[in-house]
C-alpha atoms as a PDB file:
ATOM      1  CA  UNK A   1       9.143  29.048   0.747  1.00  0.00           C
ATOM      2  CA  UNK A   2       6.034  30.705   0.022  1.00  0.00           C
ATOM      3  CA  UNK A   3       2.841  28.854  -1.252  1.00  0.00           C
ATOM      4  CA  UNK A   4       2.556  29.688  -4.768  1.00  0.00           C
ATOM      5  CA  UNK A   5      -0.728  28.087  -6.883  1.00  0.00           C
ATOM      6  CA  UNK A   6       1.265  28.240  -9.870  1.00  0.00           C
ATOM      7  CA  UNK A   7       4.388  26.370  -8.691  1.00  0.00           C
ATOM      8  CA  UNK A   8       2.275  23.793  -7.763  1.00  0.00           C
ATOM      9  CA  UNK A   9       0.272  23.204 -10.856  1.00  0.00           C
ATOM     10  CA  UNK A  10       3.685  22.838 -12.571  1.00  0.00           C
ATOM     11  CA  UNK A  11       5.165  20.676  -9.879  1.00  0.00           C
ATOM     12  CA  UNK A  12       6.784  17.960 -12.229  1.00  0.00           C
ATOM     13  CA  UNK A  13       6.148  14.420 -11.145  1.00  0.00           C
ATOM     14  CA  UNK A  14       9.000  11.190 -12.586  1.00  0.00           C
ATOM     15  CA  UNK A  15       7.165   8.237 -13.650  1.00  0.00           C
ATOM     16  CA  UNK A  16       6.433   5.279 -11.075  1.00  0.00           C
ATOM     17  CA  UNK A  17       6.864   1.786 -11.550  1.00  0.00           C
ATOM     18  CA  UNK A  18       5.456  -0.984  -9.592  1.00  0.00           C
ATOM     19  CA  UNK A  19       6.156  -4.351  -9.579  1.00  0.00           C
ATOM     20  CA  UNK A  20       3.398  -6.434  -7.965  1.00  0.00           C
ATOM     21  CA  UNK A  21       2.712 -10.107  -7.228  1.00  0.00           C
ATOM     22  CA  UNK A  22       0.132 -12.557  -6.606  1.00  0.00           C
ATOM     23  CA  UNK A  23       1.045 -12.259  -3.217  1.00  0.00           C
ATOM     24  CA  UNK A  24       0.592  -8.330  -2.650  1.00  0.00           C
ATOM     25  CA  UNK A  25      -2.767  -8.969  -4.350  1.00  0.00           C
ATOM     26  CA  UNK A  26      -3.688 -11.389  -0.924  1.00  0.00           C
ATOM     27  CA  UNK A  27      -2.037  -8.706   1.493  1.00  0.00           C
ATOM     28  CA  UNK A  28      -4.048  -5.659  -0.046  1.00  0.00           C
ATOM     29  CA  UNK A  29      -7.188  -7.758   0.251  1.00  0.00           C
ATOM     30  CA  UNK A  30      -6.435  -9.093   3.829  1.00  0.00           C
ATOM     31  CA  UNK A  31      -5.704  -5.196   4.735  1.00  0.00           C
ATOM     32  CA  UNK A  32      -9.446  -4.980   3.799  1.00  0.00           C
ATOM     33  CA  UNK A  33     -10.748  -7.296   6.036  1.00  0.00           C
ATOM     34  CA  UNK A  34     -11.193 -10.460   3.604  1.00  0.00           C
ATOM     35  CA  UNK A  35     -10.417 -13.329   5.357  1.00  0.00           C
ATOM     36  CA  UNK A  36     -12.167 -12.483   8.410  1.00  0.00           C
ATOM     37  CA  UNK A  37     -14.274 -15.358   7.529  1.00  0.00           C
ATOM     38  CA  UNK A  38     -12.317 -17.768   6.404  1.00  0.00           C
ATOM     39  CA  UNK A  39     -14.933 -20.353   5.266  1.00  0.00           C
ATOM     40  CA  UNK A  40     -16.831 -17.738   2.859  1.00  0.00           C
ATOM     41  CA  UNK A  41     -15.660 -18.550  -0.832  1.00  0.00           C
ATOM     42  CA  UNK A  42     -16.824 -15.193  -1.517  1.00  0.00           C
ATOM     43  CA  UNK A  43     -13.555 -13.664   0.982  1.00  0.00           C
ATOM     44  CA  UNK A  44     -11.177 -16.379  -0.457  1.00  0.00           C
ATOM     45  CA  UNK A  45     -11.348 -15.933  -3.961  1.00  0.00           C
ATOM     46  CA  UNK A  46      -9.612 -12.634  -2.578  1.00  0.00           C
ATOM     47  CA  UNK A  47      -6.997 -14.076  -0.305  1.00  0.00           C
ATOM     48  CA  UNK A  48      -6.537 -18.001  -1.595  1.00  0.00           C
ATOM     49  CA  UNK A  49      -4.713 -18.668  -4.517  1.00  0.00           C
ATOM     50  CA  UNK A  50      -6.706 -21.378  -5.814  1.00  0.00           C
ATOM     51  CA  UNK A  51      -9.303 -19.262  -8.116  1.00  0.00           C
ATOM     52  CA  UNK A  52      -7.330 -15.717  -7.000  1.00  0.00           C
ATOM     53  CA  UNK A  53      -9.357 -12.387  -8.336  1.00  0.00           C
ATOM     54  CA  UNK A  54      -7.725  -9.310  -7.723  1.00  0.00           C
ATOM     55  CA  UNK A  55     -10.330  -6.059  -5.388  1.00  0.00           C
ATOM     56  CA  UNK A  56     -11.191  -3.808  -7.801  1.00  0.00           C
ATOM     57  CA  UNK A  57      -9.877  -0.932  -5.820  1.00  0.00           C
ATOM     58  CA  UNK A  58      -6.374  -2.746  -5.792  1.00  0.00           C
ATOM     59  CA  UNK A  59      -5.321  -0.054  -8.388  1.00  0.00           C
ATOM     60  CA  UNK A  60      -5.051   2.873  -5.191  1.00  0.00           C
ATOM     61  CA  UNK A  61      -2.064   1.758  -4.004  1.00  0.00           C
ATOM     62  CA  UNK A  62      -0.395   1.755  -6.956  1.00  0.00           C
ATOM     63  CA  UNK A  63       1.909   4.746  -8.383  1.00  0.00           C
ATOM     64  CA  UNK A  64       2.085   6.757  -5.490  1.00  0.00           C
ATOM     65  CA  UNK A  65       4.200   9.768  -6.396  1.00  0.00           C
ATOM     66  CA  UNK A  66       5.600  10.096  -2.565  1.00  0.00           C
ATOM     67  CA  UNK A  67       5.644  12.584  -0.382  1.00  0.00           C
ATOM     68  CA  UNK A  68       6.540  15.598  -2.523  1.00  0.00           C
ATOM     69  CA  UNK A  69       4.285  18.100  -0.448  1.00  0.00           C
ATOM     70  CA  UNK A  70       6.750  17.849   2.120  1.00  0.00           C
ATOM     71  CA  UNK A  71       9.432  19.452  -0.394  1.00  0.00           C
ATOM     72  CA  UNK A  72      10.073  22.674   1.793  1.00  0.00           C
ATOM     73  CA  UNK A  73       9.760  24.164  -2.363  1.00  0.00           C
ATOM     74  CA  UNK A  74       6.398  23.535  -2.004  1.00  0.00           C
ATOM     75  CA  UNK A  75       5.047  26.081   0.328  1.00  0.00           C
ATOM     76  CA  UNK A  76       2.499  23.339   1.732  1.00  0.00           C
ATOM     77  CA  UNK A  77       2.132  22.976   5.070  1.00  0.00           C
ATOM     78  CA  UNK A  78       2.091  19.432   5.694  1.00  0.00           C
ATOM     79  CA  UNK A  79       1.358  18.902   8.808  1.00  0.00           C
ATOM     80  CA  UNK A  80      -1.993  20.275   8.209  1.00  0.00           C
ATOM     81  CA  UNK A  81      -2.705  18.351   4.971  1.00  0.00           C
ATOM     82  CA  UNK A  82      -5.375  16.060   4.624  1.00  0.00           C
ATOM     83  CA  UNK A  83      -6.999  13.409   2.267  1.00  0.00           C
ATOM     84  CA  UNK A  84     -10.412  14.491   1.482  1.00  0.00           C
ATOM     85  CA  UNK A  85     -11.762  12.772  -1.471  1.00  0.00           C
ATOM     86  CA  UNK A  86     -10.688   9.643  -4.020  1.00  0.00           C
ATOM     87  CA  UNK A  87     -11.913   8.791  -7.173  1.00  0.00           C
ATOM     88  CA  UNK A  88     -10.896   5.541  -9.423  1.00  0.00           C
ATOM     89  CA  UNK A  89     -12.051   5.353 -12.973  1.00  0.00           C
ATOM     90  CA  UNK A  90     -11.656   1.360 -13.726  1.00  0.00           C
ATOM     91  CA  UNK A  91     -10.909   0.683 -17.826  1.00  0.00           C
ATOM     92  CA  UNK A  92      -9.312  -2.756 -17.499  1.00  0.00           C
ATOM     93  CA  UNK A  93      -9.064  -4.906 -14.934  1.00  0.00           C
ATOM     94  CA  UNK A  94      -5.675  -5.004 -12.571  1.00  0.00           C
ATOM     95  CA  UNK A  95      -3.988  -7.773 -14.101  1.00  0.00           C
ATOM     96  CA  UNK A  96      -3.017 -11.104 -11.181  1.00  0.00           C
ATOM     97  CA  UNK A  97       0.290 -10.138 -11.494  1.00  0.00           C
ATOM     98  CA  UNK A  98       2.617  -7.748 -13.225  1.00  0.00           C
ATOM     99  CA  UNK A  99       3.929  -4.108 -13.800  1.00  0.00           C
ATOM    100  CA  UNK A 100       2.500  -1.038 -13.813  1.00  0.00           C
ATOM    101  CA  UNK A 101       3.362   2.379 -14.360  1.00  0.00           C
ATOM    102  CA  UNK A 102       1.994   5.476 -13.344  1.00  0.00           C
ATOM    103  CA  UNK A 103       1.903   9.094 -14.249  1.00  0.00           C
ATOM    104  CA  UNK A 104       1.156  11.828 -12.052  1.00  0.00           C
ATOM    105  CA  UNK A 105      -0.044  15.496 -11.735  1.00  0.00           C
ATOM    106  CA  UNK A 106      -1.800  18.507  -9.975  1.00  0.00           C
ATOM    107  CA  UNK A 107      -5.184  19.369 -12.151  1.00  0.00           C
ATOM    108  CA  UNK A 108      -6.079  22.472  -9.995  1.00  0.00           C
ATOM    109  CA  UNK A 109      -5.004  24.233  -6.746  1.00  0.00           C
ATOM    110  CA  UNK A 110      -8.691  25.554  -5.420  1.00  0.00           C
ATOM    111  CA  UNK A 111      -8.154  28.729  -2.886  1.00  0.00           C
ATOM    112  CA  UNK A 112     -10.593  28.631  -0.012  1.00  0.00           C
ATOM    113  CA  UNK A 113      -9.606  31.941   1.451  1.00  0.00           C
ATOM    114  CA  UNK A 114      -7.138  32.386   4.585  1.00  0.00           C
ATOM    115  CA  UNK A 115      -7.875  30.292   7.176  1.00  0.00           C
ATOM    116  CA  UNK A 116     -10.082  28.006   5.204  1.00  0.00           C
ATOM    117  CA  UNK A 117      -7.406  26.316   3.248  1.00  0.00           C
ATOM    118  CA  UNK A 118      -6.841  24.919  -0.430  1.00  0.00           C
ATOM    119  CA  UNK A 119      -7.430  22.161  -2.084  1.00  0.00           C
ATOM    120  CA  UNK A 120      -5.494  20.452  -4.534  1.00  0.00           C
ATOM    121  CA  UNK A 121      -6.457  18.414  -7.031  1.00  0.00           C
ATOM    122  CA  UNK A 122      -4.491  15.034  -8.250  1.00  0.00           C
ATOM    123  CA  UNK A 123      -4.830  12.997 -11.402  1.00  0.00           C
ATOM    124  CA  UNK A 124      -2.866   9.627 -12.058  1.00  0.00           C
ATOM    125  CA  UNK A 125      -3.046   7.362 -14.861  1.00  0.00           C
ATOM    126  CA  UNK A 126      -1.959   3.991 -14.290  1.00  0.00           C
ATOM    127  CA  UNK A 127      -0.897   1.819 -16.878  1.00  0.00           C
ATOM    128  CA  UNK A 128       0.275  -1.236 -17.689  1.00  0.00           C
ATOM    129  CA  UNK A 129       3.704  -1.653 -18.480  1.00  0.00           C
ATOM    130  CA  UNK A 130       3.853  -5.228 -20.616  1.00  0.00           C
ATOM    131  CA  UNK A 131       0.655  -3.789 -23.006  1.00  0.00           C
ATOM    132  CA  UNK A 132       0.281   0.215 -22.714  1.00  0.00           C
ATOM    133  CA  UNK A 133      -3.113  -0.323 -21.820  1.00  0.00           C
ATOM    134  CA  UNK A 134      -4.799   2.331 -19.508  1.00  0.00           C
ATOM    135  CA  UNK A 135      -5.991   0.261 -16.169  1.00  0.00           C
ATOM    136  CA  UNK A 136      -7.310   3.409 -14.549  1.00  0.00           C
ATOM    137  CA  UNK A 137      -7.963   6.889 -13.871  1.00  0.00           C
ATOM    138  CA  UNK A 138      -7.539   8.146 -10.457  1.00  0.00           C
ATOM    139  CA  UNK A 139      -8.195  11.364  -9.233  1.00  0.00           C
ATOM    140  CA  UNK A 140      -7.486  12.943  -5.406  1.00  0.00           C
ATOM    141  CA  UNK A 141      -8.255  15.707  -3.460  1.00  0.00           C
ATOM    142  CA  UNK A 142      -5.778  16.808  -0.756  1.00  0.00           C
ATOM    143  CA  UNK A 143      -6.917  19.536   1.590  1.00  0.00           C
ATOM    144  CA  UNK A 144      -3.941  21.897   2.154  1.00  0.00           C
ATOM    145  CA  UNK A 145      -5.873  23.618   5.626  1.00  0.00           C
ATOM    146  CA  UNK A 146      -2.597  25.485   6.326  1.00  0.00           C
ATOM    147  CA  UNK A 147      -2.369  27.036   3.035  1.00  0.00           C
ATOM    148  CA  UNK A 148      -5.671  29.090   1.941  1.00  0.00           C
ATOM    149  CA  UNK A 149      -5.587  32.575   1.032  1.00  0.00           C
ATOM    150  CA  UNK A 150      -2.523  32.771  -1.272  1.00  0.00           C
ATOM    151  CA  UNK A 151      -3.979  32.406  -4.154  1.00  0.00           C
ATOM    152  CA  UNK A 152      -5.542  29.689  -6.629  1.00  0.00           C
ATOM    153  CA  UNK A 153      -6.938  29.098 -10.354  1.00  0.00           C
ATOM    154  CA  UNK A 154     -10.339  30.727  -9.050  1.00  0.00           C
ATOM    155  CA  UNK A 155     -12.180  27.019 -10.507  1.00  0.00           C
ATOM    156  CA  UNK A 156     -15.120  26.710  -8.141  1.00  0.00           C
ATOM    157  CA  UNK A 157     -14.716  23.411  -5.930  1.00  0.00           C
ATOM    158  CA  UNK A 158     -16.106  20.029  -7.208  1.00  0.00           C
ATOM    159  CA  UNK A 159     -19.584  19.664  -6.480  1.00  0.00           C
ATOM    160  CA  UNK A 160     -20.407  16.489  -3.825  1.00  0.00           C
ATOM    161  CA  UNK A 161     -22.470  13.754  -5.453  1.00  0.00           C
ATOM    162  CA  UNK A 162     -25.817  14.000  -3.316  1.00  0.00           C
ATOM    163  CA  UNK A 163     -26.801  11.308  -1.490  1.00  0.00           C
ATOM    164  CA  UNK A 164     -30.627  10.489  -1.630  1.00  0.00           C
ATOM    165  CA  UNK A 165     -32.950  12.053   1.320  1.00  0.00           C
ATOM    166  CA  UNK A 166     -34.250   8.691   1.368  1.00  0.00           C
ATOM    167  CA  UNK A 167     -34.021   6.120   3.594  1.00  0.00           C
ATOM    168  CA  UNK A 168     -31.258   3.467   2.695  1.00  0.00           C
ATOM    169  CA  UNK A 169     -32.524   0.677   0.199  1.00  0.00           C
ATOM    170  CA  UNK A 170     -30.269  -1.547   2.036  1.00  0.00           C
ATOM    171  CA  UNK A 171     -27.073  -1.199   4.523  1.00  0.00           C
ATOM    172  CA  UNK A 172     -24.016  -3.819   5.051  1.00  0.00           C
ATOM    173  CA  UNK A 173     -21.906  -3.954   8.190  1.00  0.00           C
ATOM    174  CA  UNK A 174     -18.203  -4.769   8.269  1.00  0.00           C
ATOM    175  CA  UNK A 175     -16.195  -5.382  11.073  1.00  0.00           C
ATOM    176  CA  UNK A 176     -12.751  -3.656  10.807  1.00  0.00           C
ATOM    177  CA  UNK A 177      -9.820  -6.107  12.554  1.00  0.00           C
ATOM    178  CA  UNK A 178      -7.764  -4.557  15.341  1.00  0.00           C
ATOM    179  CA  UNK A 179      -4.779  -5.352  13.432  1.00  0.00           C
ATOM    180  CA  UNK A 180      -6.293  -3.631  10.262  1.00  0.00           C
ATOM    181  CA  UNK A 181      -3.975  -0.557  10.026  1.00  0.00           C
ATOM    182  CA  UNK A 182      -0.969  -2.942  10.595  1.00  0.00           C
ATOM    183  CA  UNK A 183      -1.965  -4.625   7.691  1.00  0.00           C
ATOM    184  CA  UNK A 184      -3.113  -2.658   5.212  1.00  0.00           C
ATOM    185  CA  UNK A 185       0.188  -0.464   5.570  1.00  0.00           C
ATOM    186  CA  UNK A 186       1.742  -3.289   4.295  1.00  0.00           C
ATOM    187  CA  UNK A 187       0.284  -2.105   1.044  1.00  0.00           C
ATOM    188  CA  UNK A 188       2.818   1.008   1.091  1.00  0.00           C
ATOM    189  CA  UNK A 189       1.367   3.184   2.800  1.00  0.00           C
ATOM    190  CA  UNK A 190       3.719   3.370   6.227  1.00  0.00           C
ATOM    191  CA  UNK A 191       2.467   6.864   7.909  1.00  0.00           C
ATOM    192  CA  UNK A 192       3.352   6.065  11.531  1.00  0.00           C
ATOM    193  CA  UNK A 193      -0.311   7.190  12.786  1.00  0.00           C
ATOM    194  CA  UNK A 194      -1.104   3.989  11.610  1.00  0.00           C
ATOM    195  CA  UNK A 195       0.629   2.235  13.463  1.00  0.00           C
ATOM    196  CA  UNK A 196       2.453   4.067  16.867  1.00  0.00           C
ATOM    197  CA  UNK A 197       0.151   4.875  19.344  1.00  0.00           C
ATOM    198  CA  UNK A 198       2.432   8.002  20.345  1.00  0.00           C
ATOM    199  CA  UNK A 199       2.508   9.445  17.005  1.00  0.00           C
ATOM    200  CA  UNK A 200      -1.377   9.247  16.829  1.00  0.00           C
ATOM    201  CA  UNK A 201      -1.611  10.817  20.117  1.00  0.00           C
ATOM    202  CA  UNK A 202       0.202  14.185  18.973  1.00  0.00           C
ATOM    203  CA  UNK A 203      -1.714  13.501  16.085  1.00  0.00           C
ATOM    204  CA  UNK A 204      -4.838  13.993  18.440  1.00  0.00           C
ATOM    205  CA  UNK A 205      -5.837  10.210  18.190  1.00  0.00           C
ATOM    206  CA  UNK A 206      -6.725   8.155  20.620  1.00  0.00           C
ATOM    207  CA  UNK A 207      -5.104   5.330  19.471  1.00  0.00           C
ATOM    208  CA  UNK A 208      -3.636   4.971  15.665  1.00  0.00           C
ATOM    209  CA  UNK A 209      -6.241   5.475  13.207  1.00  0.00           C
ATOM    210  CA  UNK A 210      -7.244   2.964  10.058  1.00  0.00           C
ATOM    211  CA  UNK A 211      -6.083   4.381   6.432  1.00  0.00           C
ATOM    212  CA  UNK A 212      -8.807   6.568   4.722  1.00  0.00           C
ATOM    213  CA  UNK A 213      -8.090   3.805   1.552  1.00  0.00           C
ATOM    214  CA  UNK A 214      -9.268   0.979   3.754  1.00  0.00           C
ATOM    215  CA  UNK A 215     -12.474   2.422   4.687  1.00  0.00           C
ATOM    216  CA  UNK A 216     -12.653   3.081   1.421  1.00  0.00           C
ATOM    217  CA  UNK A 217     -11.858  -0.385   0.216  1.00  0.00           C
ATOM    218  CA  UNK A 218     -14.293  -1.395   3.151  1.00  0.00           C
ATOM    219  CA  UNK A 219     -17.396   0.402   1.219  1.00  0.00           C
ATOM    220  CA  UNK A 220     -16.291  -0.865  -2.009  1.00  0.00           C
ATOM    221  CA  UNK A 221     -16.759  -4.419  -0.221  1.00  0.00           C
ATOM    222  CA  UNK A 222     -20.391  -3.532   0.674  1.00  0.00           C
ATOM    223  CA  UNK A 223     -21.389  -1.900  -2.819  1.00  0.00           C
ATOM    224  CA  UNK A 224     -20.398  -5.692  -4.127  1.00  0.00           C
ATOM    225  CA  UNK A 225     -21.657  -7.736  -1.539  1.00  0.00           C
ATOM    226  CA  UNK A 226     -25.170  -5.558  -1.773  1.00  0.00           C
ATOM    227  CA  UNK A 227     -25.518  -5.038  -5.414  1.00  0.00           C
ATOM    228  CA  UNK A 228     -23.958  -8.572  -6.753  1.00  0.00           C
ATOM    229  CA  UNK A 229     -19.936  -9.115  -7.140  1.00  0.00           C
ATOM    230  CA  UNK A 230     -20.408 -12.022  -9.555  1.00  0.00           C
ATOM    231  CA  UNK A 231     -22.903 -10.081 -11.886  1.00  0.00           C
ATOM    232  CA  UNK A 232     -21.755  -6.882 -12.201  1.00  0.00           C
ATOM    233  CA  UNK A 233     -18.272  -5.230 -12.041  1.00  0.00           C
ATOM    234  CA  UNK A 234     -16.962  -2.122 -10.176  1.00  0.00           C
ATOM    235  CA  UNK A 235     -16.513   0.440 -13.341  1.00  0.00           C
ATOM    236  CA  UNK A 236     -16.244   3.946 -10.747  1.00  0.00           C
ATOM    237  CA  UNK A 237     -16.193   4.427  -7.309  1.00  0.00           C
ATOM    238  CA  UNK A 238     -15.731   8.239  -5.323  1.00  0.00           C
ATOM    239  CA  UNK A 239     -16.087   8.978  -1.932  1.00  0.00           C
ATOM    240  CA  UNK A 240     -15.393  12.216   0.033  1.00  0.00           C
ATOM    241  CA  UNK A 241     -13.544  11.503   3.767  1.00  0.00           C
ATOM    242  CA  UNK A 242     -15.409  12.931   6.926  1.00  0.00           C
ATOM    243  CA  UNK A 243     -13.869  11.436   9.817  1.00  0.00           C
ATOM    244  CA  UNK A 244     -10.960   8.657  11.182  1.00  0.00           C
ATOM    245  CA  UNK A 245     -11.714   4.909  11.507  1.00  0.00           C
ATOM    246  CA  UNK A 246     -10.107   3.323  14.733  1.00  0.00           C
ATOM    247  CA  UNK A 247      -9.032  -0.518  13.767  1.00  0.00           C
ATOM    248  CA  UNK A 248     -11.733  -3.011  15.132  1.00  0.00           C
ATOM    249  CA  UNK A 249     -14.601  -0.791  14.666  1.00  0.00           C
ATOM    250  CA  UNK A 250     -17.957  -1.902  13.197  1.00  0.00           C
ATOM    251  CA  UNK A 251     -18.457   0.342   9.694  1.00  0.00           C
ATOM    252  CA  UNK A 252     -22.015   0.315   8.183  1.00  0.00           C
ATOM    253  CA  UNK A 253     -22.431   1.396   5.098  1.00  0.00           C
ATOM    254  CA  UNK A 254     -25.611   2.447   3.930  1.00  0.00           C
ATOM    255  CA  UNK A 255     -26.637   2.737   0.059  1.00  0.00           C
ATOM    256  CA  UNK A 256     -29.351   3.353  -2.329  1.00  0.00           C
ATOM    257  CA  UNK A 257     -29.374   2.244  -6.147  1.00  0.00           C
ATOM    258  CA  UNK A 258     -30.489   4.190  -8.736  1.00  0.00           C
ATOM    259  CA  UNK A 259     -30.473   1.682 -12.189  1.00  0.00           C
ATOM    260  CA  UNK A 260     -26.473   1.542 -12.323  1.00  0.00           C
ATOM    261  CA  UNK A 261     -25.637   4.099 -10.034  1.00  0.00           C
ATOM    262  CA  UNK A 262     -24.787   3.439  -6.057  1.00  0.00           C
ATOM    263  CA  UNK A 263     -25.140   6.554  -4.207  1.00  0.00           C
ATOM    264  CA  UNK A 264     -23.847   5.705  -0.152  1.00  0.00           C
ATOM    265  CA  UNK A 265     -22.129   6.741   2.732  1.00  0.00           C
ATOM    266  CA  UNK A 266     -21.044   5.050   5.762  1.00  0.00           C
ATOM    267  CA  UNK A 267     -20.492   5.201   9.489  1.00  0.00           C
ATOM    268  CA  UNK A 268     -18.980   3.815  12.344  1.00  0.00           C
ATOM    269  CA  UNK A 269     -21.818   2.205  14.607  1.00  0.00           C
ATOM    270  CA  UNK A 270     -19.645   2.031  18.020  1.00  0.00           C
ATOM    271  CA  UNK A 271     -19.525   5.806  18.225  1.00  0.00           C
ATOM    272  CA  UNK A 272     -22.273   7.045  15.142  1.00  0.00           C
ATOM    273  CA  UNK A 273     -20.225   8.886  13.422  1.00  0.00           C
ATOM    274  CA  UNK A 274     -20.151   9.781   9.556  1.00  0.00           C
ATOM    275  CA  UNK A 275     -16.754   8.385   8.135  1.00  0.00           C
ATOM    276  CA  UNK A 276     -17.305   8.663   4.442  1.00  0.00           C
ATOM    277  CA  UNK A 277     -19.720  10.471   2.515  1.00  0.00           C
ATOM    278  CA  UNK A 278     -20.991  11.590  -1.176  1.00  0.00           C
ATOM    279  CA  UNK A 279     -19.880   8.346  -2.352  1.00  0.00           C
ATOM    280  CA  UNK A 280     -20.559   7.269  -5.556  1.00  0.00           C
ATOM    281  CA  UNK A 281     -20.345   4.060  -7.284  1.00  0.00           C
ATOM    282  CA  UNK A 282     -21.090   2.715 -10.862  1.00  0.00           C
ATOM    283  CA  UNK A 283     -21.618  -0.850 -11.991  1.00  0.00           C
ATOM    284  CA  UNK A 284     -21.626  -2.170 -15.115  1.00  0.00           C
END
């Protein structure tokens, strides 16, 4: 079926509930590469149970609506879709263990013109089943390259966060671990390019890639560890996707503070190349 801007802005989305435990709160946090050292109290207050805090980015792999763009209803060619920007809004803290429940829905379909694609724009609010509370705000970009000149709201698109024309204040380097991707799919996100080396070679991957939410995870670990984990808390964090992360490659991320506001971006030092940039972080 044809690609219609309209029919996708009305797409209707059923409410999802997720059940989590102490122990998917270790497993998302191992998926990011905690544990690496495992005599740094600062990594096992993520993975150990004794003293367990939940990553503030936890909240991403919740309330997932599935893969609805591959509905054939859609119009969206899949194949050609791809994750291009992620935004959390924290409000309360992810609770150790519990229920949550999401809500889902398109905010805008942005028409690039043919043969430059569309984007489409995602909001979910995730709350907490037990209280009502709102735990967070999420918002996603998807860009639909197979899919632009149909037709779209005519919104302009969202303007990148600028990152200073500075030189970094300060950078942090993370190690990714081979197994990474094998991991951090245990958080629920099971796209086989993560994982089968033949799927990420028709892909056009040398090997299968890391998720684009454990990079992101990974930068959210170097805001912290730069700026002061046990001080301040993680209130926003946005980045915009640029390029793939193998598993057991070096990612540097390089920031600059401005009074509350981390601006960054970060690369991959084996082969210098921009993985995530515009990102934009608030503590608080």
């Amino acid at each position: 079926m044809a690609f219609e801007h309209q029919k996708i802005l009305d797409w209707s989305f059923a409410e999802v509930v997720n059940t989590y435990t102490r122990r998917d709160v270790m497993l998302y946090a191992l998926g990011l590469g905690f544990g690496f050292n495992p005599s740094d109290p600062g990594e096992l207050r993520y993975v150990f149970e004794q003293g367990l805090e939940v990553f503030p980015t936890m909240p991403v792999v919740l309330g997932h609506p599935g893969p609805w763009m591959s509905d054939p209803a859609t119009g969206i060619d899949v194949v050609k879709v791809l994750h291009a920007e992620q935004h959390l809004e924290i409000h309360r803290p992810l609770p150790l263990e519990g229920t949550t429940v999401a809500r889902n829905r398109v905010l805008d379909v942005i028409d690039k013109g043919a043969g430059k694609g569309a984007l489409i724009v995602m909001e979910r609010l995730l709350h907490d089943q037990a209280t009502g509370e709102l735990l967070c705000t999420q918002k996603s970009i998807a860009m639909a390259r197979g899919n632009g000149g149909a037709g779209g709201t005519g919104n302009p698109s969202p303007a990148p966060h600028p990152v200073p024309e500075r030189s970094p204040d300060t950078t942090v380097d993370i190690r990714t671990a081979t197994q990474a991707a094998l991991l951090y799919r245990l958080s629920g996100d099971y796209n086989p390019v993560h994982a089968d080396p033949a799927v990420a070679a028709r892909a056009g991957f040398r090997a299968p890639i890391l998720h684009g939410l454990a990079s992101y995870g990974v930068a959210a670990r170097a805001v912290l560890q730069a700026f002061g984990a046990e001080e301040r808390s993680l209130r926003s964090f946005g980045v915009r996707f640029s390029a793939p992360v193998y598993p057991g490659e070096s990612i540097r991320t390089e920031l600059w503070q401005d009074r509350g506001i981390v601006s960054f971006r970060a690369r991959v030092l084996e082969r210098d190349a921009v993985v995530l940039n515009n990102g934009r972080a608030v503590l608080g």
